[in-house]
C-alpha atoms as a PDB file:
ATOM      1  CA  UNK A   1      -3.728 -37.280  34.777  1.00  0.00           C
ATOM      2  CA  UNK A   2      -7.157 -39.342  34.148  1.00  0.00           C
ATOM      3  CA  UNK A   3      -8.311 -40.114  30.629  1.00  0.00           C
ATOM      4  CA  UNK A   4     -10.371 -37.032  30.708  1.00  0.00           C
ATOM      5  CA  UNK A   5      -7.409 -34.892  30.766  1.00  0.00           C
ATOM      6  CA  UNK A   6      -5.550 -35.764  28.376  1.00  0.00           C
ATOM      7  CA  UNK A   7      -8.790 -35.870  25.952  1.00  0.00           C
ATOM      8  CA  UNK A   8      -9.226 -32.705  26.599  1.00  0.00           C
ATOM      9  CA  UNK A   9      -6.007 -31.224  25.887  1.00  0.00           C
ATOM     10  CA  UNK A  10      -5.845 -33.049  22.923  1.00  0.00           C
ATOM     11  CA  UNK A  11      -9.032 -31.963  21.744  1.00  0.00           C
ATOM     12  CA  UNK A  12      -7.466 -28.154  22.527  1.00  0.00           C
ATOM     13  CA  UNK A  13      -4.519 -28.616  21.162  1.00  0.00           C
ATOM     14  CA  UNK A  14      -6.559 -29.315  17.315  1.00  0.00           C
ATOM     15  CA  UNK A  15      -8.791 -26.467  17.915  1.00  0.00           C
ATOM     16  CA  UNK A  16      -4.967 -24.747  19.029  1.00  0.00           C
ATOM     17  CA  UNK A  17      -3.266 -25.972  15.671  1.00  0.00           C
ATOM     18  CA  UNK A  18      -6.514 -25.390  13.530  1.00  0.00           C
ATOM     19  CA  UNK A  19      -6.782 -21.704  14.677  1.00  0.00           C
ATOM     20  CA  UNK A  20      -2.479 -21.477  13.989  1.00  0.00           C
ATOM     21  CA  UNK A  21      -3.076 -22.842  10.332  1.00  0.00           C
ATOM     22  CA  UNK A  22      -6.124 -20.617   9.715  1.00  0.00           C
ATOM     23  CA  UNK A  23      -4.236 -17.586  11.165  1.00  0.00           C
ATOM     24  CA  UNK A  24      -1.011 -18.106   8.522  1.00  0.00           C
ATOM     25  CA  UNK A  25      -2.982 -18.315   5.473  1.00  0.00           C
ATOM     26  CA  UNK A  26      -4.672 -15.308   6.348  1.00  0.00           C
ATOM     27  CA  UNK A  27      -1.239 -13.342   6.820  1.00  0.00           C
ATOM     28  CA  UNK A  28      -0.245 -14.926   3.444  1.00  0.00           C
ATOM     29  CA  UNK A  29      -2.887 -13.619   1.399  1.00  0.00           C
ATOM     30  CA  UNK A  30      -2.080 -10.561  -0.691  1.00  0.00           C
ATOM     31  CA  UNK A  31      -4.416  -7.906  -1.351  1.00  0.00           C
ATOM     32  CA  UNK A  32      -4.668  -7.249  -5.284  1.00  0.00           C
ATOM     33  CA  UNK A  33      -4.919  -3.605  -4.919  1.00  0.00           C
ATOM     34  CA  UNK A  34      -1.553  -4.045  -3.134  1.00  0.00           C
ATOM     35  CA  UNK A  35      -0.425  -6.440  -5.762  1.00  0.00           C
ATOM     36  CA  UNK A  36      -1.767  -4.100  -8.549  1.00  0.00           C
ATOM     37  CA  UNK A  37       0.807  -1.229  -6.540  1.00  0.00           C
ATOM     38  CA  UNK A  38       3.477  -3.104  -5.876  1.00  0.00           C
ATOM     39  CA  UNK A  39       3.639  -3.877  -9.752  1.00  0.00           C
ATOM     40  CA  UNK A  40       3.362  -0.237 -10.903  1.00  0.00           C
ATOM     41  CA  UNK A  41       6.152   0.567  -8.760  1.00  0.00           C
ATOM     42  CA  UNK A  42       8.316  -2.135 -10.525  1.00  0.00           C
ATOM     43  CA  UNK A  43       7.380  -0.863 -13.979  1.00  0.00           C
ATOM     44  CA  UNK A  44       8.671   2.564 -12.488  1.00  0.00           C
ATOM     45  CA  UNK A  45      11.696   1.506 -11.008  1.00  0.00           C
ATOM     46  CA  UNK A  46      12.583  -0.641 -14.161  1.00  0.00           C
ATOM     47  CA  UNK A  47      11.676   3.058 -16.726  1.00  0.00           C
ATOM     48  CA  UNK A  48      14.533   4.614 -14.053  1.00  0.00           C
ATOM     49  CA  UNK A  49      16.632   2.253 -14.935  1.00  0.00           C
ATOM     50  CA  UNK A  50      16.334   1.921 -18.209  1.00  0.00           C
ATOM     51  CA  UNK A  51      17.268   5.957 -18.379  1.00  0.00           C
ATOM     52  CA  UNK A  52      20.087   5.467 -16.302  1.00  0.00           C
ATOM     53  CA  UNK A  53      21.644   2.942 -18.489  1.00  0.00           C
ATOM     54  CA  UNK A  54      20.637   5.130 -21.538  1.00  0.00           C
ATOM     55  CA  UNK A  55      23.202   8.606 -19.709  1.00  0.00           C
ATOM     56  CA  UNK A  56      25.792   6.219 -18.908  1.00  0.00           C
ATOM     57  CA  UNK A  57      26.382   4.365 -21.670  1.00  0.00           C
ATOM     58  CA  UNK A  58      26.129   7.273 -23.549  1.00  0.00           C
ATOM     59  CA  UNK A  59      29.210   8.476 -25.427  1.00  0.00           C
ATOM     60  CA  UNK A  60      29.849  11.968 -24.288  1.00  0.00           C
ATOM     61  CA  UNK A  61      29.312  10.644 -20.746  1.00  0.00           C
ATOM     62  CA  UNK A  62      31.997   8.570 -21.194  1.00  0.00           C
ATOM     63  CA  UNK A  63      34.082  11.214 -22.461  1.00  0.00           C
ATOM     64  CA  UNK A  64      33.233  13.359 -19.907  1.00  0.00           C
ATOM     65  CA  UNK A  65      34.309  10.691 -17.097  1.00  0.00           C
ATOM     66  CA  UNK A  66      37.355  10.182 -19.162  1.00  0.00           C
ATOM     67  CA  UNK A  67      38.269  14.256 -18.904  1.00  0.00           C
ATOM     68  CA  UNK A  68      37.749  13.717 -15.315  1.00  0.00           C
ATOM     69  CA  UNK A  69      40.185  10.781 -14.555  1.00  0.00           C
ATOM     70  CA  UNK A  70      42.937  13.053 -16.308  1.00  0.00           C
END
């Protein structure tokens, strides 16, 4: 391999790496309109939960679940 060669794959290989760098940030990124759903969903999910906890810590649940084990 002359000098050329390797000057040339070197000089590929940074375009190669440049292009590899560019490419992750891109796939990084987030979208805000998907941020903006992603977050709605998480209020929702946290309001279901928030019920949940409300029927089972409720008292005649308990009772109920109680009546059951006997």
């Amino acid at each position: 391999m002359g000098p050329f060669t390797i000057a040339a794959i070197a000089i590929i290989g940074a375009f190669l790496l440049t292009a590899y760098k560019e490419y992750n940030k891109q796939k990084n990124r987030v979208d805000a309109k998907e941020l903006l759903q992603v977050n709605e969903e998480i209020t929702a999910l946290k309001e279901r939960v928030m019920t949940l906890e409300k029927i089972v810590t409720d008292k005649s649940y308990q009772l109920h679940d109680e009546i059951n084990k006997l």
